[in-house]
PDB file of N, CA and C in Angstrom:
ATOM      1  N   UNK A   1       7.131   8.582  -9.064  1.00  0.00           N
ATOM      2  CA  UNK A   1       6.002   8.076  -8.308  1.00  0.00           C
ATOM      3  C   UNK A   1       4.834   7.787  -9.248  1.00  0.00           C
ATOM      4  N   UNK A   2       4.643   8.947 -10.208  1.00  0.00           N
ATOM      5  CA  UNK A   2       3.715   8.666 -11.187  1.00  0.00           C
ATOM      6  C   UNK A   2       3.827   6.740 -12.194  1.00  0.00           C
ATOM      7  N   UNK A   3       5.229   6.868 -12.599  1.00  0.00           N
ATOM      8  CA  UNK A   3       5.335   5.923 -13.163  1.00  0.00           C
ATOM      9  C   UNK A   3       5.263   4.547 -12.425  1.00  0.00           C
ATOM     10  N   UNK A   4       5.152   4.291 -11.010  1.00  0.00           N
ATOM     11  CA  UNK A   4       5.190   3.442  -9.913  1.00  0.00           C
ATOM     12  C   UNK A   4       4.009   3.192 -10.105  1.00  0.00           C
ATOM     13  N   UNK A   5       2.675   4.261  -9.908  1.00  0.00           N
ATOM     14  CA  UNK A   5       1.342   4.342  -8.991  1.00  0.00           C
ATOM     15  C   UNK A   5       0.729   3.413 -10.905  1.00  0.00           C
ATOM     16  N   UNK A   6       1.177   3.919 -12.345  1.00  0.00           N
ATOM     17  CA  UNK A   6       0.877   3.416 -12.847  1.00  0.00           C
ATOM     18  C   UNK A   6       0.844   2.230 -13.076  1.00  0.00           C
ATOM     19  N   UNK A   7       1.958   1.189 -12.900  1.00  0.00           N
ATOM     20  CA  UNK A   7       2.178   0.039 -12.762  1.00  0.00           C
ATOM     21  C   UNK A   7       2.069  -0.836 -11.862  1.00  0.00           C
ATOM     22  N   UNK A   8       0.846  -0.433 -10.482  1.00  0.00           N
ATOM     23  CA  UNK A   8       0.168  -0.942  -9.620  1.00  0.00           C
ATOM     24  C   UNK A   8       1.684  -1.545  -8.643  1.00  0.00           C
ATOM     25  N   UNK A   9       2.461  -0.709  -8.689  1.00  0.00           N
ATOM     26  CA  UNK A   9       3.074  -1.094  -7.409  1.00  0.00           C
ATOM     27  C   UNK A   9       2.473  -1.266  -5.973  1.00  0.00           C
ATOM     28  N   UNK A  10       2.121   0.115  -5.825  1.00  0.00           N
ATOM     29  CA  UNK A  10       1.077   0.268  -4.642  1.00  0.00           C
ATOM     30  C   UNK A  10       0.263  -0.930  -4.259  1.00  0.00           C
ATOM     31  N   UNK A  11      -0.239  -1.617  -5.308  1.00  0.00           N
ATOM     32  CA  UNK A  11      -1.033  -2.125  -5.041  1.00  0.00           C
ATOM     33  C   UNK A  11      -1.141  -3.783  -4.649  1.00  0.00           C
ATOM     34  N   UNK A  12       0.393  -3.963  -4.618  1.00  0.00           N
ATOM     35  CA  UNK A  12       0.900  -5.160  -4.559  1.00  0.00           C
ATOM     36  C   UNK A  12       0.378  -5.721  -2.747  1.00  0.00           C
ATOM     37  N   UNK A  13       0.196  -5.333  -2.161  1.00  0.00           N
ATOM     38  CA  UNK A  13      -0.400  -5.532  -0.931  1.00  0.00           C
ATOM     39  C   UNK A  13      -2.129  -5.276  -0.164  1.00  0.00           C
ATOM     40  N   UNK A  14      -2.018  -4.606  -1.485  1.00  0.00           N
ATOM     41  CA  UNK A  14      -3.783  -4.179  -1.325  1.00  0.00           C
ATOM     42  C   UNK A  14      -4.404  -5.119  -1.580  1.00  0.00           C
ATOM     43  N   UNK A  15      -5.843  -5.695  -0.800  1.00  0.00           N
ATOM     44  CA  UNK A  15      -6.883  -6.750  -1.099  1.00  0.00           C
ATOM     45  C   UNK A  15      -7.416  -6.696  -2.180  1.00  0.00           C
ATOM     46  N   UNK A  16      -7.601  -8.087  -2.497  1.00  0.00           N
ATOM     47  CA  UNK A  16      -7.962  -8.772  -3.981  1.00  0.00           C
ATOM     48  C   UNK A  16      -9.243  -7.971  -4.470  1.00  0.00           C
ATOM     49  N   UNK A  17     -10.133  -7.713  -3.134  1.00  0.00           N
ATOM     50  CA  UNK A  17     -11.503  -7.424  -3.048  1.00  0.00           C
ATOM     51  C   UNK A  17     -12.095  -6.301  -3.290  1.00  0.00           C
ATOM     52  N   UNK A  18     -10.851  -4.852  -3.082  1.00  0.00           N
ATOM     53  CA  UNK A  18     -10.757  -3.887  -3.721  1.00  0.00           C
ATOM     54  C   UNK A  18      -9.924  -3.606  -5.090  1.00  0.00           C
ATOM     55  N   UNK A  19      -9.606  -4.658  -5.512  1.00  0.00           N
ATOM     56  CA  UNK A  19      -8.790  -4.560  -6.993  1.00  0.00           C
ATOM     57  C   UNK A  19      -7.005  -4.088  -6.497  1.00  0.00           C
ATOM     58  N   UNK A  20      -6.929  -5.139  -5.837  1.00  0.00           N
ATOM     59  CA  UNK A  20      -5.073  -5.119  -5.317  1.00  0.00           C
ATOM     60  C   UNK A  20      -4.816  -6.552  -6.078  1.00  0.00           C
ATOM     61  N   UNK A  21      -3.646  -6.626  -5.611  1.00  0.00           N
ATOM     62  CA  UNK A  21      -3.013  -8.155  -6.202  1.00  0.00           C
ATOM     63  C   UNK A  21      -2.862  -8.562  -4.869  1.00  0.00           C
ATOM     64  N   UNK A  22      -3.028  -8.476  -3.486  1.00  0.00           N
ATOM     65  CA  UNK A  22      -3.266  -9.608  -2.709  1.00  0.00           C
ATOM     66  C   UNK A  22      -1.710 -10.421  -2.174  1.00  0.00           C
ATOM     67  N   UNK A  23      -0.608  -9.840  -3.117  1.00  0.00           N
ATOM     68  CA  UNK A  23       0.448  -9.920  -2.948  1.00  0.00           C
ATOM     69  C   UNK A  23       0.645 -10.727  -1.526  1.00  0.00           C
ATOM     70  N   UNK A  24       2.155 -11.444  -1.261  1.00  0.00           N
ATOM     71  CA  UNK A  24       2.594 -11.638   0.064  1.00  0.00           C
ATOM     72  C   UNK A  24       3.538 -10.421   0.717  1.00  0.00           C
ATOM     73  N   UNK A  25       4.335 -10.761   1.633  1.00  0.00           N
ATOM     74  CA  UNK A  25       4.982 -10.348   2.099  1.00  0.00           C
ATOM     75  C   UNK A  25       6.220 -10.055   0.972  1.00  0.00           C
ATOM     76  N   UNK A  26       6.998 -11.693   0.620  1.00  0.00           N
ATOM     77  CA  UNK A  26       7.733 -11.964  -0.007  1.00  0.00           C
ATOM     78  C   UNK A  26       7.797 -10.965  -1.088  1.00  0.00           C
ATOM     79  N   UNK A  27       7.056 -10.870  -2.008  1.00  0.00           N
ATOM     80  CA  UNK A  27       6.864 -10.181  -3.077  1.00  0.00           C
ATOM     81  C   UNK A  27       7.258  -8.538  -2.665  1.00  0.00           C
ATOM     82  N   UNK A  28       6.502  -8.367  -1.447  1.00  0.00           N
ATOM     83  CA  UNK A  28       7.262  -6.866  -1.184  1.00  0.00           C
ATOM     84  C   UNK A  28       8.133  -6.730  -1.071  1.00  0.00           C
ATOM     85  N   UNK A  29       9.124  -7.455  -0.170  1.00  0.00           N
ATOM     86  CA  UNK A  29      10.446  -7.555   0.152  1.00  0.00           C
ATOM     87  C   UNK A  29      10.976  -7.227  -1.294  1.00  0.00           C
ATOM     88  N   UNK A  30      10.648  -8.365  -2.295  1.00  0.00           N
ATOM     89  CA  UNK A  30      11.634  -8.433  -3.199  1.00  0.00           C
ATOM     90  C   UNK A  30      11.507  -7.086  -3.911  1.00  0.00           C
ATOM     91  N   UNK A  31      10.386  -6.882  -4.548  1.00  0.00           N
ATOM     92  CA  UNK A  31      10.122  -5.297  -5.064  1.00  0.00           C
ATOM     93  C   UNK A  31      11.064  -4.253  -4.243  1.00  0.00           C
ATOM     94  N   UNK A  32      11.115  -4.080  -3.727  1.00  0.00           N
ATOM     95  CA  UNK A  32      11.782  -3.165  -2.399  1.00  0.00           C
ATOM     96  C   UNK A  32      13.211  -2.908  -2.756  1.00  0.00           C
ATOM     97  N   UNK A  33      13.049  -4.076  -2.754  1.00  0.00           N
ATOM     98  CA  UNK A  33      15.034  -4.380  -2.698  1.00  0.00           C
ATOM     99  C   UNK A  33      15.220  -4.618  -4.101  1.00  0.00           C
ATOM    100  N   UNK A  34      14.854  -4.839  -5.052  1.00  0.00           N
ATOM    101  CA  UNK A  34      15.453  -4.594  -6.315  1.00  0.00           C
ATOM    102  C   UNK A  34      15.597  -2.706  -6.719  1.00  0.00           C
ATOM    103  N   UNK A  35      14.223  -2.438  -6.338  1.00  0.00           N
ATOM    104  CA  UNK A  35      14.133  -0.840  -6.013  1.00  0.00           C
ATOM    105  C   UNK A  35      15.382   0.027  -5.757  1.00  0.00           C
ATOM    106  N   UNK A  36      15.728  -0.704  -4.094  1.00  0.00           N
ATOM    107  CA  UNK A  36      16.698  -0.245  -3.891  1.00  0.00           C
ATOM    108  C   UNK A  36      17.921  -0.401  -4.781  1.00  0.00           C
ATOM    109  N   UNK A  37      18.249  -1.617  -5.361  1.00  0.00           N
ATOM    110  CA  UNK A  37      19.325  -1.371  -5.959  1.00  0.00           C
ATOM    111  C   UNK A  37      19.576  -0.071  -7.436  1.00  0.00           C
ATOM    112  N   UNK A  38      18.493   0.389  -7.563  1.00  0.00           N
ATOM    113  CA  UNK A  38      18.246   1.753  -8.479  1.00  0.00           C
ATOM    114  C   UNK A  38      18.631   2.826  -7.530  1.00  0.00           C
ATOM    115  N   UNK A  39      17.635   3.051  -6.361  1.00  0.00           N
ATOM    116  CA  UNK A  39      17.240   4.139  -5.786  1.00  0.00           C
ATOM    117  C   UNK A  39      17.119   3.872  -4.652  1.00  0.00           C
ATOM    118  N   UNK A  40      18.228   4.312  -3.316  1.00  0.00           N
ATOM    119  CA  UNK A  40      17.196   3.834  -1.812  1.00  0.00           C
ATOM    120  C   UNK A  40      16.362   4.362  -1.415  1.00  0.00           C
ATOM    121  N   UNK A  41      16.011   5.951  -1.481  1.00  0.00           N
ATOM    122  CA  UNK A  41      15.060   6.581  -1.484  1.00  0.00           C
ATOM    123  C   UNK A  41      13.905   6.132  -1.870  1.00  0.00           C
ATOM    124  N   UNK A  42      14.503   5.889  -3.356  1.00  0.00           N
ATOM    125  CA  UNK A  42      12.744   5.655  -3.763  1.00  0.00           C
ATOM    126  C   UNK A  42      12.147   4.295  -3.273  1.00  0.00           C
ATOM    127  N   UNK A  43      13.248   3.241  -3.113  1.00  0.00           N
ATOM    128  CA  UNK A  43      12.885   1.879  -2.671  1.00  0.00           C
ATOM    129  C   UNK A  43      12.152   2.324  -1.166  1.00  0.00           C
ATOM    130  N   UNK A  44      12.454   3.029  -0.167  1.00  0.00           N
ATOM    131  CA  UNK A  44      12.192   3.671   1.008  1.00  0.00           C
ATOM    132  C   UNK A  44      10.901   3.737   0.818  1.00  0.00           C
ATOM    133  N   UNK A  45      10.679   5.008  -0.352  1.00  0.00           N
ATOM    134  CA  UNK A  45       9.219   5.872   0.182  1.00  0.00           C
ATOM    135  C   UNK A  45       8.321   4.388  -0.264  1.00  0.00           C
ATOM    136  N   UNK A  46       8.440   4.131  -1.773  1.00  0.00           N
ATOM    137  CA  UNK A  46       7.960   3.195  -1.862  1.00  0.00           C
ATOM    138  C   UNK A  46       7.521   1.893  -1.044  1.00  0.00           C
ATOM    139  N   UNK A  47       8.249   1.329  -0.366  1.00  0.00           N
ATOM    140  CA  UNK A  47       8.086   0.359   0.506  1.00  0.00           C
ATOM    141  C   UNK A  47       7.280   1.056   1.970  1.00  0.00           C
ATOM    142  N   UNK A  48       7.223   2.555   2.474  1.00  0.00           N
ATOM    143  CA  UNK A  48       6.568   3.048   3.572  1.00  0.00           C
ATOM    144  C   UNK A  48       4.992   3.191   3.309  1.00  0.00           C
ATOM    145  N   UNK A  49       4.908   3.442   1.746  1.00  0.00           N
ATOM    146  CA  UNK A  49       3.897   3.726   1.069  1.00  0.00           C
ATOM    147  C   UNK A  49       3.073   1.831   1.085  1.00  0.00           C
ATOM    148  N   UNK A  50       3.158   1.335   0.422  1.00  0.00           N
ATOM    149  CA  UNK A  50       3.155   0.399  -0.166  1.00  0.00           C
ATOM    150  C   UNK A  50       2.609  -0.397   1.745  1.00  0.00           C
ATOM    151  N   UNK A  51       3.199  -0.585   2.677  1.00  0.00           N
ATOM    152  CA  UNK A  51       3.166  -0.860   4.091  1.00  0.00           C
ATOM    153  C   UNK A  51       2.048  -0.191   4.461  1.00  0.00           C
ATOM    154  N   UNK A  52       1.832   0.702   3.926  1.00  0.00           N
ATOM    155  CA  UNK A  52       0.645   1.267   4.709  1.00  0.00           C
ATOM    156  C   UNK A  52      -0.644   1.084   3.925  1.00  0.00           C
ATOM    157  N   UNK A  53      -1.128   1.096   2.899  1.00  0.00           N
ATOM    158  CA  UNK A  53      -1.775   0.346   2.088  1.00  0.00           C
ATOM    159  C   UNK A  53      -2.212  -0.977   3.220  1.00  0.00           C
ATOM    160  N   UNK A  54      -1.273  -1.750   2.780  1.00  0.00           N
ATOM    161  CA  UNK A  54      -1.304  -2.916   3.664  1.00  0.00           C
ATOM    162  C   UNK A  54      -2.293  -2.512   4.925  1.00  0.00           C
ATOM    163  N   UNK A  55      -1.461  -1.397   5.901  1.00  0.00           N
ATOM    164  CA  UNK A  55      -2.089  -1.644   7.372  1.00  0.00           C
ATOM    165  C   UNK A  55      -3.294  -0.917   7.042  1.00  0.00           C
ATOM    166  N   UNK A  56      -3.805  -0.474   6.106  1.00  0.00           N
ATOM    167  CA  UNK A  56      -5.080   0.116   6.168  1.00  0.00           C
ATOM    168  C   UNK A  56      -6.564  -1.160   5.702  1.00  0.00           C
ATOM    169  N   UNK A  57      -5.680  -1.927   5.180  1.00  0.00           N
ATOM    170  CA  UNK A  57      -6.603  -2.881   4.905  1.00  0.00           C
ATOM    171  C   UNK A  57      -6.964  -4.191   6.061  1.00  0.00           C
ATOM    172  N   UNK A  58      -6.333  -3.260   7.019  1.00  0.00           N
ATOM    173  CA  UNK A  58      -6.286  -4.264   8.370  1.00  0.00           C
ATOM    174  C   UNK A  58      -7.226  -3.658   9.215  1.00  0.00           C
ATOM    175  N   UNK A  59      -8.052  -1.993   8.878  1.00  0.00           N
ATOM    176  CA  UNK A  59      -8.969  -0.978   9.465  1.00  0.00           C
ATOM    177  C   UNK A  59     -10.245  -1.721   9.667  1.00  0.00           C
ATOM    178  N   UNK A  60     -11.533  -1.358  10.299  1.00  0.00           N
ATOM    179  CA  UNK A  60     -12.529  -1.765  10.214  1.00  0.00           C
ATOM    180  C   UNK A  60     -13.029  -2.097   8.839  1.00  0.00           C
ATOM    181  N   UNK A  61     -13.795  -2.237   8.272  1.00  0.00           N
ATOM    182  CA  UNK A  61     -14.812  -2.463   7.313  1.00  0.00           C
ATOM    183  C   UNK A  61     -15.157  -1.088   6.810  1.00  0.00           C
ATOM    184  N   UNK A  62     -15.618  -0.274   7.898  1.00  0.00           N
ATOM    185  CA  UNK A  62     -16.499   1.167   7.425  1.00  0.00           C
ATOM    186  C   UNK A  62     -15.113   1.994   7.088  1.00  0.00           C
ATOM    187  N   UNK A  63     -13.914   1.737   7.389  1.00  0.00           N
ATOM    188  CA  UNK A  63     -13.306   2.415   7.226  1.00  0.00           C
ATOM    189  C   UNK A  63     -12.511   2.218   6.078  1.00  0.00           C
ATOM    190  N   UNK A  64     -12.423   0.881   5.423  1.00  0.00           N
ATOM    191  CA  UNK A  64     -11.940   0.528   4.327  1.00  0.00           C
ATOM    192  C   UNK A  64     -12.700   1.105   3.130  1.00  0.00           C
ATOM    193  N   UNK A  65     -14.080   1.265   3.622  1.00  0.00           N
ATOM    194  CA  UNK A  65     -15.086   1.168   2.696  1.00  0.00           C
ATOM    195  C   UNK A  65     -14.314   2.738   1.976  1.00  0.00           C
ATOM    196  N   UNK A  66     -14.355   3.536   3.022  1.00  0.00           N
ATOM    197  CA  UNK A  66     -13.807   4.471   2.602  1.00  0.00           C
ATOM    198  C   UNK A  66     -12.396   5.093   2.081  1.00  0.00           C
ATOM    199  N   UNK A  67     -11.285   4.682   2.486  1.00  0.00           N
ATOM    200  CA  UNK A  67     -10.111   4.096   1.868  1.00  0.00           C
ATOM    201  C   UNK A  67     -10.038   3.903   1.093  1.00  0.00           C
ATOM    202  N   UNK A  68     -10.421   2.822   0.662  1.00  0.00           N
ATOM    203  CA  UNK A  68     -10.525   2.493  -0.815  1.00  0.00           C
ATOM    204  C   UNK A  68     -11.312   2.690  -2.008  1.00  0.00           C
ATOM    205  N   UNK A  69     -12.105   3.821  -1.670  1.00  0.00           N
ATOM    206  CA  UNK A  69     -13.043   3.954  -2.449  1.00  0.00           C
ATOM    207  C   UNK A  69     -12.805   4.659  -3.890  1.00  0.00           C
ATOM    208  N   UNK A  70     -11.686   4.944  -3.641  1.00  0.00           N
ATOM    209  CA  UNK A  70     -11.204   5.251  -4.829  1.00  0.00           C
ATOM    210  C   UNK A  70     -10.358   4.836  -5.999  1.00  0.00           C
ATOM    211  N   UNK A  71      -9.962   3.248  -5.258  1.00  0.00           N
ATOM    212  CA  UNK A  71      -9.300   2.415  -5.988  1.00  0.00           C
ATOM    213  C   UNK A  71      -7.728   1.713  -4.726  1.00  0.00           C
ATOM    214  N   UNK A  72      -7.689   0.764  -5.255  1.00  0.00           N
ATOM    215  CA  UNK A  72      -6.892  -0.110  -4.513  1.00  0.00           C
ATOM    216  C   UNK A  72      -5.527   0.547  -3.610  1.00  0.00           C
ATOM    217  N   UNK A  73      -5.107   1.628  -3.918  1.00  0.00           N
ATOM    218  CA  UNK A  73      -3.906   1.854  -3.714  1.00  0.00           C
ATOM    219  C   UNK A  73      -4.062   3.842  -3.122  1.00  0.00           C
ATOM    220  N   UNK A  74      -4.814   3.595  -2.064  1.00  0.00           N
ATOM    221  CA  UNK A  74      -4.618   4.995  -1.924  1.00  0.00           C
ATOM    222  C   UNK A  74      -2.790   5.476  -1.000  1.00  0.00           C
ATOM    223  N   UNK A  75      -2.482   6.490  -1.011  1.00  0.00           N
ATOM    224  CA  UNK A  75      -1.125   6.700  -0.714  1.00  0.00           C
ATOM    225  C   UNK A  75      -1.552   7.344   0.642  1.00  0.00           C
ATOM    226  N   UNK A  76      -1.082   6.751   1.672  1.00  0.00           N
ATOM    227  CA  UNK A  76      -1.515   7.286   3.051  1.00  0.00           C
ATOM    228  C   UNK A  76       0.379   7.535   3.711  1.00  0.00           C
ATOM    229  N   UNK A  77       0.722   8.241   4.280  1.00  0.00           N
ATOM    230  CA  UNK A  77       1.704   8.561   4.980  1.00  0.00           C
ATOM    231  C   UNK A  77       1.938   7.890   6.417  1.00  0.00           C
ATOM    232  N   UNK A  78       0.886   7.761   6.562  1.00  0.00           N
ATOM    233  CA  UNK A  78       0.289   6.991   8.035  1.00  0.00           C
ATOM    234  C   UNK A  78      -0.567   6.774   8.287  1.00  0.00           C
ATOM    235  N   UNK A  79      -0.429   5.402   9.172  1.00  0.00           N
ATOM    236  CA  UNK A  79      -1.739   4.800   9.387  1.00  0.00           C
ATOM    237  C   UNK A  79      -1.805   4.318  10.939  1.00  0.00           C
ATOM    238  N   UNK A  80      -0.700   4.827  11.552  1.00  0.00           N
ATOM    239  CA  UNK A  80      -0.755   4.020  12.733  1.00  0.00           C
ATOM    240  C   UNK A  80      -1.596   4.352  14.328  1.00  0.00           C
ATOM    241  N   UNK A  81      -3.045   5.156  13.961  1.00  0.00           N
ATOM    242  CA  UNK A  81      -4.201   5.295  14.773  1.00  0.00           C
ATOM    243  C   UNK A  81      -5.230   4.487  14.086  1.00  0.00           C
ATOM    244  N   UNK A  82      -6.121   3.742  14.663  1.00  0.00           N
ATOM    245  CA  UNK A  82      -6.997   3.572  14.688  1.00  0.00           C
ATOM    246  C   UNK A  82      -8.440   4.637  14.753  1.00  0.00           C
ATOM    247  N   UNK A  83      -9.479   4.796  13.530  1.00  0.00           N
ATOM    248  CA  UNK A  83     -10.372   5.701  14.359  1.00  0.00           C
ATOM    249  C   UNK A  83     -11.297   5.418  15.332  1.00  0.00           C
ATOM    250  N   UNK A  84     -11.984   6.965  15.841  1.00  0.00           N
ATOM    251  CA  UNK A  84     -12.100   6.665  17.032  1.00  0.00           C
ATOM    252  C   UNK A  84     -13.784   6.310  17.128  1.00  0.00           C
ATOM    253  N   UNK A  85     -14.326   5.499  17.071  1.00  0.00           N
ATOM    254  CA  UNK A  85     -15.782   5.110  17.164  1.00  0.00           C
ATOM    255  C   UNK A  85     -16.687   6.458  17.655  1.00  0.00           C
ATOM    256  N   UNK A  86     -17.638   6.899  17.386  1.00  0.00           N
ATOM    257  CA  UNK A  86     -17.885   8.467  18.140  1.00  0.00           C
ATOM    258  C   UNK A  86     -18.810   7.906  19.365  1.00  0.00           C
TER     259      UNK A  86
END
């Protein structure tokens, strides 16, 4: 994972605007699946990882702000709530 997170895998779906590559779809797919042909596991976590990145950059604004504040590719497990406005 270390050697992944170094070579901006992660970040292949993350916005240009936080320092991602902006990547397509395509490009994930293919990453994925060459992956897999090493490792399905790792092609797996990788690609769940990597997806969620993605859906976080789909969050509000205030919430990206924070997300990403630490650089393009934070590793989230899940993303599939929305927060909740107070």
């Amino acid at each position: 994972m270390a050697e992944l997170k170094a070579a901006g895998v992660f970040q292949m779906l993350a916005p240009k605007a936080v320092g991602g590559f902006g990547m397509g779809l395509e490009t994930y797919v293919e990453v994925v699946r060459r992956l897999a042909k090493g490792c399905v596991s790792t092609a797996w976590s990788v690609g769940h990882l990597v997806e969620h990145v993605w859906m976080l950059a789909r969050w509000p604004q205030e919430a990206q702000d924070e997300v990403f504040a630490n650089g393009p590719a934070p590793l989230a497990a899940a993303t599939g709530a929305l927060p909740v406005k107070p």
